[in-house]
C-alpha atoms as a PDB file:
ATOM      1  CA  UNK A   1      40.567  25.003  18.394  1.00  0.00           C
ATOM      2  CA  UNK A   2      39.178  25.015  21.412  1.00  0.00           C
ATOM      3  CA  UNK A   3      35.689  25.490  20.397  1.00  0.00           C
ATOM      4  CA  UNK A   4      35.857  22.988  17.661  1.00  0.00           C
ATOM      5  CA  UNK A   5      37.229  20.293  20.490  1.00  0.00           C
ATOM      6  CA  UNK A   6      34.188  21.704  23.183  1.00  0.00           C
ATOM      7  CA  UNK A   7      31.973  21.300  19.966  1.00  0.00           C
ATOM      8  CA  UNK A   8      33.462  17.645  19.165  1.00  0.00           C
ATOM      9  CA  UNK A   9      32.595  16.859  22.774  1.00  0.00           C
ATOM     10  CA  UNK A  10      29.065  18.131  22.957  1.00  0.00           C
ATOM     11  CA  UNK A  11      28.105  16.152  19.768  1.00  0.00           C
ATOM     12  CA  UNK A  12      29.824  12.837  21.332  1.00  0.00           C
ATOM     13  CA  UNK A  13      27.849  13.282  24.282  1.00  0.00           C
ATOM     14  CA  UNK A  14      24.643  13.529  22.450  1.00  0.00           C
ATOM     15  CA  UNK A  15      25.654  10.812  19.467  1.00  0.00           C
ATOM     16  CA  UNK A  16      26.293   8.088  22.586  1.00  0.00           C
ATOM     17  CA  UNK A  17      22.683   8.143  24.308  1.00  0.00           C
ATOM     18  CA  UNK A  18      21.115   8.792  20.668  1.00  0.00           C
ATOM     19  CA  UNK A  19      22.759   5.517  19.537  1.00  0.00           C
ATOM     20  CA  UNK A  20      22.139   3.874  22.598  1.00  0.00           C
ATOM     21  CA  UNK A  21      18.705   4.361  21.973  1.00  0.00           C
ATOM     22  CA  UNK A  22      18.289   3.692  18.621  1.00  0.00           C
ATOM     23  CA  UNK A  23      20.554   0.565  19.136  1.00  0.00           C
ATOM     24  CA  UNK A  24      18.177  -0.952  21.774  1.00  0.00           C
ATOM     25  CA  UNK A  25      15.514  -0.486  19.911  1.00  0.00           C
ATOM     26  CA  UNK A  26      16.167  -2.273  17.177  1.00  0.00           C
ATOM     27  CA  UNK A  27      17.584  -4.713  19.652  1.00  0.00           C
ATOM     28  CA  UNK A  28      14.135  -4.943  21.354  1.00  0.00           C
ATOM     29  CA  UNK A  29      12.560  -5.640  17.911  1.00  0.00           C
ATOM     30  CA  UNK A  30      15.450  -8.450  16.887  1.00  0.00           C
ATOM     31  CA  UNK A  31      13.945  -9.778  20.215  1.00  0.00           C
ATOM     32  CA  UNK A  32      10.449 -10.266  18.273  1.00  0.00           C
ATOM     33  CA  UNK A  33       9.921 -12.919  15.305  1.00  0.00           C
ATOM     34  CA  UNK A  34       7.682 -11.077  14.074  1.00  0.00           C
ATOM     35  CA  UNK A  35       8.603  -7.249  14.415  1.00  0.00           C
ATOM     36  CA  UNK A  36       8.016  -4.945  11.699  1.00  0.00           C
ATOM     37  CA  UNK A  37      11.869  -4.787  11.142  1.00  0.00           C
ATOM     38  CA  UNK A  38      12.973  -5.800   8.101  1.00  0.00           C
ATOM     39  CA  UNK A  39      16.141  -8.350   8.429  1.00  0.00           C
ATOM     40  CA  UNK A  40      18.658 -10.929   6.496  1.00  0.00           C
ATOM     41  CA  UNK A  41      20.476 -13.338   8.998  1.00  0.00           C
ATOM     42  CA  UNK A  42      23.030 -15.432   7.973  1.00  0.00           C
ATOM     43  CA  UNK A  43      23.454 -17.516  10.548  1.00  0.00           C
ATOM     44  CA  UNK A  44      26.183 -20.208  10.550  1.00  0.00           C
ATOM     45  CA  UNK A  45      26.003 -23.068  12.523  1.00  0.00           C
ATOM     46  CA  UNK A  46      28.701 -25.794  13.254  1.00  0.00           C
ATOM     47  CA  UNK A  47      27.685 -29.430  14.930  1.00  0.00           C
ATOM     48  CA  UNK A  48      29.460 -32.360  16.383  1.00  0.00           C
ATOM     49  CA  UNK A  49      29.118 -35.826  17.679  1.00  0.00           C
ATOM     50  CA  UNK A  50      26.875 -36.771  14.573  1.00  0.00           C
ATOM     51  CA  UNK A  51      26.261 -40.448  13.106  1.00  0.00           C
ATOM     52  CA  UNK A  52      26.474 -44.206  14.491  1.00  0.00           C
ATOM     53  CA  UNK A  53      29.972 -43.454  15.301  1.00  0.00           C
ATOM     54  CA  UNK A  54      29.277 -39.902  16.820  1.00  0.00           C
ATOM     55  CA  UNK A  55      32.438 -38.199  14.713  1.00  0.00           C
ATOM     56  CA  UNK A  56      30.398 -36.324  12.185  1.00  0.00           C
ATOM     57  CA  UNK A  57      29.851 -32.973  11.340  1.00  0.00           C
ATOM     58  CA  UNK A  58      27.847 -30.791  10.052  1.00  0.00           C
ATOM     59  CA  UNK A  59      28.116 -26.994   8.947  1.00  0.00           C
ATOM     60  CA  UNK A  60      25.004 -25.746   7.911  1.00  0.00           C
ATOM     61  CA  UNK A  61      24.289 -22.024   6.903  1.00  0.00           C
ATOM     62  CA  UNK A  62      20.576 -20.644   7.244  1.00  0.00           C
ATOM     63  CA  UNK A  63      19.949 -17.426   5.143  1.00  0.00           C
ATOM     64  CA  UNK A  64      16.875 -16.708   6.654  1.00  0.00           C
ATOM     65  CA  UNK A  65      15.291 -13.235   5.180  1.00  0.00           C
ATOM     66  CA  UNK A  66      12.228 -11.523   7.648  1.00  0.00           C
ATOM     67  CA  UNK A  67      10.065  -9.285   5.720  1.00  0.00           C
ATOM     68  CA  UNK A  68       7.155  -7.635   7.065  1.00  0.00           C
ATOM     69  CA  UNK A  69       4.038  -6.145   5.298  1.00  0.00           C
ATOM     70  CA  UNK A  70       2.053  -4.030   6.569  1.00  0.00           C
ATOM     71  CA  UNK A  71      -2.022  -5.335   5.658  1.00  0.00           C
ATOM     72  CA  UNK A  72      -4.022  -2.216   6.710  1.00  0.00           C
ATOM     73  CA  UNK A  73      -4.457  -0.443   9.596  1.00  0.00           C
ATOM     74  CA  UNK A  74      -4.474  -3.328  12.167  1.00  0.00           C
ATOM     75  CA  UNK A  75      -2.528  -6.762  10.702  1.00  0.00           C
ATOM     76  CA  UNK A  76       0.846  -7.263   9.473  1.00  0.00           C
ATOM     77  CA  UNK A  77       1.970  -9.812   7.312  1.00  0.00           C
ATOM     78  CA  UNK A  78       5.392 -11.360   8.387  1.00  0.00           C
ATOM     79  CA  UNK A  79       6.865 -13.471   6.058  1.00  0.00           C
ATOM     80  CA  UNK A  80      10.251 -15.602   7.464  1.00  0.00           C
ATOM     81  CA  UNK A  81      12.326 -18.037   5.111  1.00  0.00           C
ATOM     82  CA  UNK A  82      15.046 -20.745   6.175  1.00  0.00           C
ATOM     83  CA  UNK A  83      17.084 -21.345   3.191  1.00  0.00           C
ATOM     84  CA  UNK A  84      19.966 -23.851   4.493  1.00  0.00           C
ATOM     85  CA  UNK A  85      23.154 -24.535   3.006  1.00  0.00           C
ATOM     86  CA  UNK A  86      24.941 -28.022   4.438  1.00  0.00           C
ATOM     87  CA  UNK A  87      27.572 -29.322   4.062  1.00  0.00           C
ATOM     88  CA  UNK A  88      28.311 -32.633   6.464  1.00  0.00           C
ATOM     89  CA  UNK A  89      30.766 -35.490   7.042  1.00  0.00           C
ATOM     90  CA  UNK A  90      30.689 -38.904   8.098  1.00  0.00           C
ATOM     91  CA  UNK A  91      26.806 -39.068   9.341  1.00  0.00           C
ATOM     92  CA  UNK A  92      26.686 -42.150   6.788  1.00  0.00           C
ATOM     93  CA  UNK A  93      30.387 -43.169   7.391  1.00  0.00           C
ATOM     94  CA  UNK A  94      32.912 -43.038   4.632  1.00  0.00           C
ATOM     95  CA  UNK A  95      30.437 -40.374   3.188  1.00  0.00           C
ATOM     96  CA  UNK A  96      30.271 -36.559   2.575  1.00  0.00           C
ATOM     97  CA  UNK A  97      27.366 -34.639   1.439  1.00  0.00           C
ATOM     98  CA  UNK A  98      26.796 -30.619   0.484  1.00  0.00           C
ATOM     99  CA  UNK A  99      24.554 -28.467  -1.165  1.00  0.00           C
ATOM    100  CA  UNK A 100      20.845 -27.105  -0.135  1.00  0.00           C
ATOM    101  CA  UNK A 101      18.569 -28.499   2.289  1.00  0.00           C
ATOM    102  CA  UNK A 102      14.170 -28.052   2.467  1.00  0.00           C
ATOM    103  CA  UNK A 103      13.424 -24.439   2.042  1.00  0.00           C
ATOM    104  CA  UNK A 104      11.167 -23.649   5.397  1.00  0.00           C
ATOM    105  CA  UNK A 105       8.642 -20.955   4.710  1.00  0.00           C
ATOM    106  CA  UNK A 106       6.290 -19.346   7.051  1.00  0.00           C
ATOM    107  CA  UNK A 107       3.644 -16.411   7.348  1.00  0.00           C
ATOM    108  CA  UNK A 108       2.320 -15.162  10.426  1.00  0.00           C
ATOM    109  CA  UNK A 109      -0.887 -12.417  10.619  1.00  0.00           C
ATOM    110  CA  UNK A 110      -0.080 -10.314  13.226  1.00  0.00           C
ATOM    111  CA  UNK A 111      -2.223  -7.581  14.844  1.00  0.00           C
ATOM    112  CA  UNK A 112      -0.090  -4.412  14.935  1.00  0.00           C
ATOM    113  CA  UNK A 113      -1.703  -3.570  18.520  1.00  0.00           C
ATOM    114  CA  UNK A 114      -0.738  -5.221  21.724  1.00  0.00           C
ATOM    115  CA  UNK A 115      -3.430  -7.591  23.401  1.00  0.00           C
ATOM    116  CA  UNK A 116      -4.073  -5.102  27.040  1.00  0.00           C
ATOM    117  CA  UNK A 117      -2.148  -7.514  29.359  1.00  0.00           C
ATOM    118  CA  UNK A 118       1.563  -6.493  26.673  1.00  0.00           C
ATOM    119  CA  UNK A 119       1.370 -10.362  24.751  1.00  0.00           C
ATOM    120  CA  UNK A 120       2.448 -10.033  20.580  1.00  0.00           C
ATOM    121  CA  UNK A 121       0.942 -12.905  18.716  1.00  0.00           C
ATOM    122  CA  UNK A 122       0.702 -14.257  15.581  1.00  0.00           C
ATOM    123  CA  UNK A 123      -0.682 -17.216  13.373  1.00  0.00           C
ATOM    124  CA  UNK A 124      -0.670 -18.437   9.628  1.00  0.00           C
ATOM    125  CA  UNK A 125       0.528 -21.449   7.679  1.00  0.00           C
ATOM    126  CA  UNK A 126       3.993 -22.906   7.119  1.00  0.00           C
ATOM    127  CA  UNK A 127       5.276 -24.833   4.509  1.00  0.00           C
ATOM    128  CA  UNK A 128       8.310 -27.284   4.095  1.00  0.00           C
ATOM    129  CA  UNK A 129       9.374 -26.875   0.218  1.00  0.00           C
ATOM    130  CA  UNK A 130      11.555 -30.312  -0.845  1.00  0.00           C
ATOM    131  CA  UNK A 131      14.427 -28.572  -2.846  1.00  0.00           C
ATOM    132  CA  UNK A 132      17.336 -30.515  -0.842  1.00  0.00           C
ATOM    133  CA  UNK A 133      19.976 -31.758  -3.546  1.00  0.00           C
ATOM    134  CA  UNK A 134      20.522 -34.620  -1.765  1.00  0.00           C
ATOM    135  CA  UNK A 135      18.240 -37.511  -0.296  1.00  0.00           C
ATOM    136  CA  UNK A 136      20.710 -37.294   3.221  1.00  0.00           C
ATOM    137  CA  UNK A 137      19.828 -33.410   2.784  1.00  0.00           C
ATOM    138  CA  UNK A 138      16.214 -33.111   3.381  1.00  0.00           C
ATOM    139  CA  UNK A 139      12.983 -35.063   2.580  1.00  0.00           C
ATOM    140  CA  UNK A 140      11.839 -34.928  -0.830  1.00  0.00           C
ATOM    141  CA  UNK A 141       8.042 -34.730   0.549  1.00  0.00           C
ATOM    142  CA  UNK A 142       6.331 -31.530   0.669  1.00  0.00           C
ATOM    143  CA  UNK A 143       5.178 -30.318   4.199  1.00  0.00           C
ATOM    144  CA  UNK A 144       2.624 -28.351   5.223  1.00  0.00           C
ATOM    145  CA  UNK A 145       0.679 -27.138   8.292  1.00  0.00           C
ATOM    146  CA  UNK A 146      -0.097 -24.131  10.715  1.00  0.00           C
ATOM    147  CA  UNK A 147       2.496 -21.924  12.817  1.00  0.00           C
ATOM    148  CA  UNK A 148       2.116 -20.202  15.678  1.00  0.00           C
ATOM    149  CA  UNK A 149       4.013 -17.413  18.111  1.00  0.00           C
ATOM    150  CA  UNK A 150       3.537 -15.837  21.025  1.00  0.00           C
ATOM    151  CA  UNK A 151       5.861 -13.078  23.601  1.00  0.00           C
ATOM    152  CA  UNK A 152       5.797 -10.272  25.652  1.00  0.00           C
ATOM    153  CA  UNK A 153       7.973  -7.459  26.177  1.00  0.00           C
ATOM    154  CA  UNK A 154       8.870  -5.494  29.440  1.00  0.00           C
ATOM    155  CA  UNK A 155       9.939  -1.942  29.508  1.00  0.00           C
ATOM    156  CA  UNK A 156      12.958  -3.651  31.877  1.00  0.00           C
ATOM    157  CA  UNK A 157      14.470  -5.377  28.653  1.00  0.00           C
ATOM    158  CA  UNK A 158      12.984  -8.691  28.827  1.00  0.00           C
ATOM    159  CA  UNK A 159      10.866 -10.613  26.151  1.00  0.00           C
ATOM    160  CA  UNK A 160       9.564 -14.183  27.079  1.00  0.00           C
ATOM    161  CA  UNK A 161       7.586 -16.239  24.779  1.00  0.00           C
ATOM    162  CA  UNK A 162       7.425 -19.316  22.337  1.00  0.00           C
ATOM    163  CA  UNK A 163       7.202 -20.133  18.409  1.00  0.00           C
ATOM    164  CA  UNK A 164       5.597 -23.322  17.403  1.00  0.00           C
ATOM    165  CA  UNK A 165       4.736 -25.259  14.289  1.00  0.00           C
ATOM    166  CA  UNK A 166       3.320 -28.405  13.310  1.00  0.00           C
ATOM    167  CA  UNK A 167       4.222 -30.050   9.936  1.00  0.00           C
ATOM    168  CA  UNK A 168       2.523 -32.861   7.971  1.00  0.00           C
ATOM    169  CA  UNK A 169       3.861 -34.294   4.742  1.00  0.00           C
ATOM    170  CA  UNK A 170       1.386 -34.157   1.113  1.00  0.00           C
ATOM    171  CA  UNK A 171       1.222 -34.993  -1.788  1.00  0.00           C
ATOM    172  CA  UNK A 172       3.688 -37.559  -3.365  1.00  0.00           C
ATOM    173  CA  UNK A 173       7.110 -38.876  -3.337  1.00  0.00           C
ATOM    174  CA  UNK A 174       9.791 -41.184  -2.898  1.00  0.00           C
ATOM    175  CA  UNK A 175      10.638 -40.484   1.147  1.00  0.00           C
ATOM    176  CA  UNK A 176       9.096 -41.371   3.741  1.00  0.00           C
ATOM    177  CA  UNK A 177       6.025 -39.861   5.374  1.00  0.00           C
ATOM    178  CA  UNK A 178       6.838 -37.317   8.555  1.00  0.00           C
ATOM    179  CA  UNK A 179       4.646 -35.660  10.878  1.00  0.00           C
ATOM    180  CA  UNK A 180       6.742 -33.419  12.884  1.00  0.00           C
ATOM    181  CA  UNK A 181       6.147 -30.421  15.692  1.00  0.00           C
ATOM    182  CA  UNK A 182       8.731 -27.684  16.430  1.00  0.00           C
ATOM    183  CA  UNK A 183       8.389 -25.965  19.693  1.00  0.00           C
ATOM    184  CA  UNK A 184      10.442 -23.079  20.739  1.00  0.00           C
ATOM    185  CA  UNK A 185      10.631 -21.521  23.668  1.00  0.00           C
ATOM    186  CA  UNK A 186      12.758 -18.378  23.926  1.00  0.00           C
ATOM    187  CA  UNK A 187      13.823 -15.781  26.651  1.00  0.00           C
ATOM    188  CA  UNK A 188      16.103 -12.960  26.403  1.00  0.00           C
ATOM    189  CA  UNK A 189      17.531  -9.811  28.430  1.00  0.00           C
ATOM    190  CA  UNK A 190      18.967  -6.525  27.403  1.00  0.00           C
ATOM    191  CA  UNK A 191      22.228  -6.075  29.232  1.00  0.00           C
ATOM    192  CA  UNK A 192      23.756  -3.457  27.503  1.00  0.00           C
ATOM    193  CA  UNK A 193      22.969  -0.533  24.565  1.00  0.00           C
ATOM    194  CA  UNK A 194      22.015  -2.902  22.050  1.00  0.00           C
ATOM    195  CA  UNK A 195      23.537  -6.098  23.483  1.00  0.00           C
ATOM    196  CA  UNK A 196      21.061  -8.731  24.291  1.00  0.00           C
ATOM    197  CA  UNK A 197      21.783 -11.754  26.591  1.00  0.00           C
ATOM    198  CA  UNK A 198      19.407 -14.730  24.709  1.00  0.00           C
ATOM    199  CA  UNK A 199      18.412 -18.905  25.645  1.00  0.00           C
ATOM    200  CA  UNK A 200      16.226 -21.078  23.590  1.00  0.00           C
ATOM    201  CA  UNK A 201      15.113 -24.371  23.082  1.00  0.00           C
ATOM    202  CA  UNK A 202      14.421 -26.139  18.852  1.00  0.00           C
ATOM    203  CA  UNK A 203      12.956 -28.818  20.138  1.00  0.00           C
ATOM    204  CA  UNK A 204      11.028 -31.068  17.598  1.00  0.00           C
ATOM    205  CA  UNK A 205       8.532 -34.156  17.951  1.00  0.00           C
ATOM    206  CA  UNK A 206       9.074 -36.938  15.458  1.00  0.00           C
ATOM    207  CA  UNK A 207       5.012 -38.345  15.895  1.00  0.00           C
ATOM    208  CA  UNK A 208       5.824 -41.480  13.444  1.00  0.00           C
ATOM    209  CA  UNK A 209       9.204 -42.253  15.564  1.00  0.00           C
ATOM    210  CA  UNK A 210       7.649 -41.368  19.129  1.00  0.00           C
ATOM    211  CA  UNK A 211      10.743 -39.325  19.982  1.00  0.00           C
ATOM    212  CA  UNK A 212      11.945 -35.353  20.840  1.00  0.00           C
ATOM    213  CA  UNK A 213      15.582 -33.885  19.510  1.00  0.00           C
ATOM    214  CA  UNK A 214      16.192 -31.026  22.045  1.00  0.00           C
ATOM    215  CA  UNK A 215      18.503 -28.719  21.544  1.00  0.00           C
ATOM    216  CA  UNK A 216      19.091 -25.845  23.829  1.00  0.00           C
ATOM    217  CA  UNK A 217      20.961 -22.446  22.606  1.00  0.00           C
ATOM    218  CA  UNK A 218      22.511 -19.776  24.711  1.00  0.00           C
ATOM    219  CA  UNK A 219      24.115 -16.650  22.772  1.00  0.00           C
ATOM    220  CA  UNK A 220      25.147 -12.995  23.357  1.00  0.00           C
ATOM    221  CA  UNK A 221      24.285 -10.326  20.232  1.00  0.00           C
ATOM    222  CA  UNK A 222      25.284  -6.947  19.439  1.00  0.00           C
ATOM    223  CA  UNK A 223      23.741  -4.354  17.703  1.00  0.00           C
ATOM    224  CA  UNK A 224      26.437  -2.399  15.747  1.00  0.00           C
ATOM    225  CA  UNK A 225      25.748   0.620  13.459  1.00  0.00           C
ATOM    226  CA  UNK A 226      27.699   1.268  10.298  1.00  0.00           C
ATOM    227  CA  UNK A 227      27.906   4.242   7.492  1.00  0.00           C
ATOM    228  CA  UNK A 228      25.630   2.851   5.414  1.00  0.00           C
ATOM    229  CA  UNK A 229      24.449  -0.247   6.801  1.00  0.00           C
ATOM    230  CA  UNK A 230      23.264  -1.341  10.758  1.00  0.00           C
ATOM    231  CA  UNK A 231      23.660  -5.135  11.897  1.00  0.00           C
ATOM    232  CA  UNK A 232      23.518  -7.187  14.539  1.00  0.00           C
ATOM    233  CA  UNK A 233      26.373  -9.968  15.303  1.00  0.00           C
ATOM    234  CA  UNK A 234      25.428 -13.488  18.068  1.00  0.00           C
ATOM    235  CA  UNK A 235      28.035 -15.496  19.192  1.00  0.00           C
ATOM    236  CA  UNK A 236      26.383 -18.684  20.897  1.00  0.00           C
ATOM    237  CA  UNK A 237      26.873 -22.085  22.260  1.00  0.00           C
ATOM    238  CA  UNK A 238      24.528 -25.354  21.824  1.00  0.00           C
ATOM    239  CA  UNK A 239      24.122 -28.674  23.501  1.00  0.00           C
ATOM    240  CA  UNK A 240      21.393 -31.415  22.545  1.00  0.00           C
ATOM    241  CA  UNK A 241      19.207 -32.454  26.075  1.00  0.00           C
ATOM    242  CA  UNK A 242      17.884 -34.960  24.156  1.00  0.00           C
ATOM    243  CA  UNK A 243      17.846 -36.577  20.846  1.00  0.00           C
ATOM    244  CA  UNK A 244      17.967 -39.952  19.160  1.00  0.00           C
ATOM    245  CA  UNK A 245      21.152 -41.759  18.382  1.00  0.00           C
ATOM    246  CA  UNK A 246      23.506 -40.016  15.290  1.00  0.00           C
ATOM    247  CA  UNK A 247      21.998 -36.317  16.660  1.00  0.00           C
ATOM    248  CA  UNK A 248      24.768 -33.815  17.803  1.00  0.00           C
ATOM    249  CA  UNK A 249      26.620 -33.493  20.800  1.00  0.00           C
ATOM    250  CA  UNK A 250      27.188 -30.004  20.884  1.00  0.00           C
ATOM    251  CA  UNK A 251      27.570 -27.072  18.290  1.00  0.00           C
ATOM    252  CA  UNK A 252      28.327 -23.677  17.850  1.00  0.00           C
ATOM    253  CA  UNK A 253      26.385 -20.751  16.353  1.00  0.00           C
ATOM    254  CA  UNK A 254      27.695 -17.313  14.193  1.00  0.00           C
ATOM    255  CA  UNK A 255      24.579 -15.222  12.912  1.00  0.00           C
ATOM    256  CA  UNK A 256      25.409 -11.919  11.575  1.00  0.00           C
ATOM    257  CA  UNK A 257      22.057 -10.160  10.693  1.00  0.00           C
ATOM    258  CA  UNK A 258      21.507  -6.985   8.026  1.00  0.00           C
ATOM    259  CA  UNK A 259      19.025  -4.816   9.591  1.00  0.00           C
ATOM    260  CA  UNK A 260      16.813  -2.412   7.776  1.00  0.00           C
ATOM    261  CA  UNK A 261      14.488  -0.020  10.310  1.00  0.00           C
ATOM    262  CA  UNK A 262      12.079   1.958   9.008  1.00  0.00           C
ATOM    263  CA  UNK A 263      13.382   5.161   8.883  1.00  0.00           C
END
């Protein structure tokens, strides 16, 4: 008995620092939009202060797959989806609306190496794809134009960088015309084996209405290993700087996240 107990506690000892090490790792790449880590989020968001009358909601759920390909030696291809699924009250008053909202598609080429100074970067195209069942859902206009990100990592746990992209409508349609840029800063910090500390800004340009919606984020995530299946859960908060009149007040943010490292 007493073996099997000194045995228990010599593989404990080892399992903790393994995991810890495994867990910031993937932590470090959750940290990167475009990592070559394979990863569903499903990450549920919940908004207030919405409408002329600022007491409507909105719960919207973004299944957002990442999957990355590797293109030869040198690029990656990193393909990231935002499917949303709405459902919202009052923003029209009297009215409710649910269902999907604009598929958001992008691809970014990435080189697999590090530029020498430690910056990740990648570009490509991104497309808005009008499959909202609802006009109050999403735009029935296609959208298209190019994407952009940029970060850096330090061995001390922090990553620092932005994502941007700039989208145009085309082709025809019954909705109105948009031309729209999405700028995203983001910083983050490590505090813990596979707990990251995280801030952002979604802040987006409306070019034909002259004005910026900012929101700002601030959430904590876990990394959590399971028998057959590691994810990552973020608790966060959000409050909107800026924005036009019928935007949110504030919100809150869920986003559990299947991960799948390469083994």
């Amino acid at each position: 008995m007493r073996v099997f107990r000194s045995a228990l506690f010599l593989s404990t000892c080892i399992a903790a620092p393994a995991f810890a090490q495994d867990a910031d790792a993937v932590a470090r790449k959750l940290s990167n939009p475009i990592a070559d880590l394979a990863s569903v989020p499903f990450q549920f968001n919940f908004e207030r202060g919405l409408g002329p009358l600022d007491d409507g909601t909105r719960t919207r759920l973004n299944i957002q797959p990442v999957v990355p390909f590797s293109i030869g030696e040198d690029w990656n291809l990193i393909s990231r989806t935002i499917v949303p699924i709405i459902e919202q009250h009052d923003l029209v008053p009297g009215t409710s609306q649910r269902g999907i909202g604009n598929v958001t598609q992008s691809l970014f080429f990435s080189p697999k190496a590090t530029t020498a100074s430690g910056w990740t970067w990648g570009v490509g195209p991104a497309f808005l794809l009008p499959i909202a069942s609802n006009d109050l859902l999403g735009s029935d206009r296609t959208g298209a134009g190019p994407t952009a990100v940029a970060l850096r990592q330090t061995p001390s746990g922090w990553t620092y960088g932005g994502l941007a992209n700039h989208l145009v409508s085309v082709g025809g349609g019954d909705g109105k015309a948009f031309s729209a840029t999405f700028v995203q800063p983001f910083l983050s910090r490590r505090i813990g084996p596979g707990r990251t500390l995280s801030a952002n800004a979604e802040a987006t340009y409306d070019w034909k209405a002259s004005r910026w919606t900012v929101p700002l984020n601030l959430g904590v995530s876990q990394v959590i290993p399971a028998k057959r299946q590691m994810f990552s859960v973020q608790g966060g908060v959000m409050w909107v700087a800026q924005g036009p009149a019928g935007a949110p007040d504030w919100g809150l943010r869920l986003t559990v996240t299947l991960l799948y490292p390469k083994s």
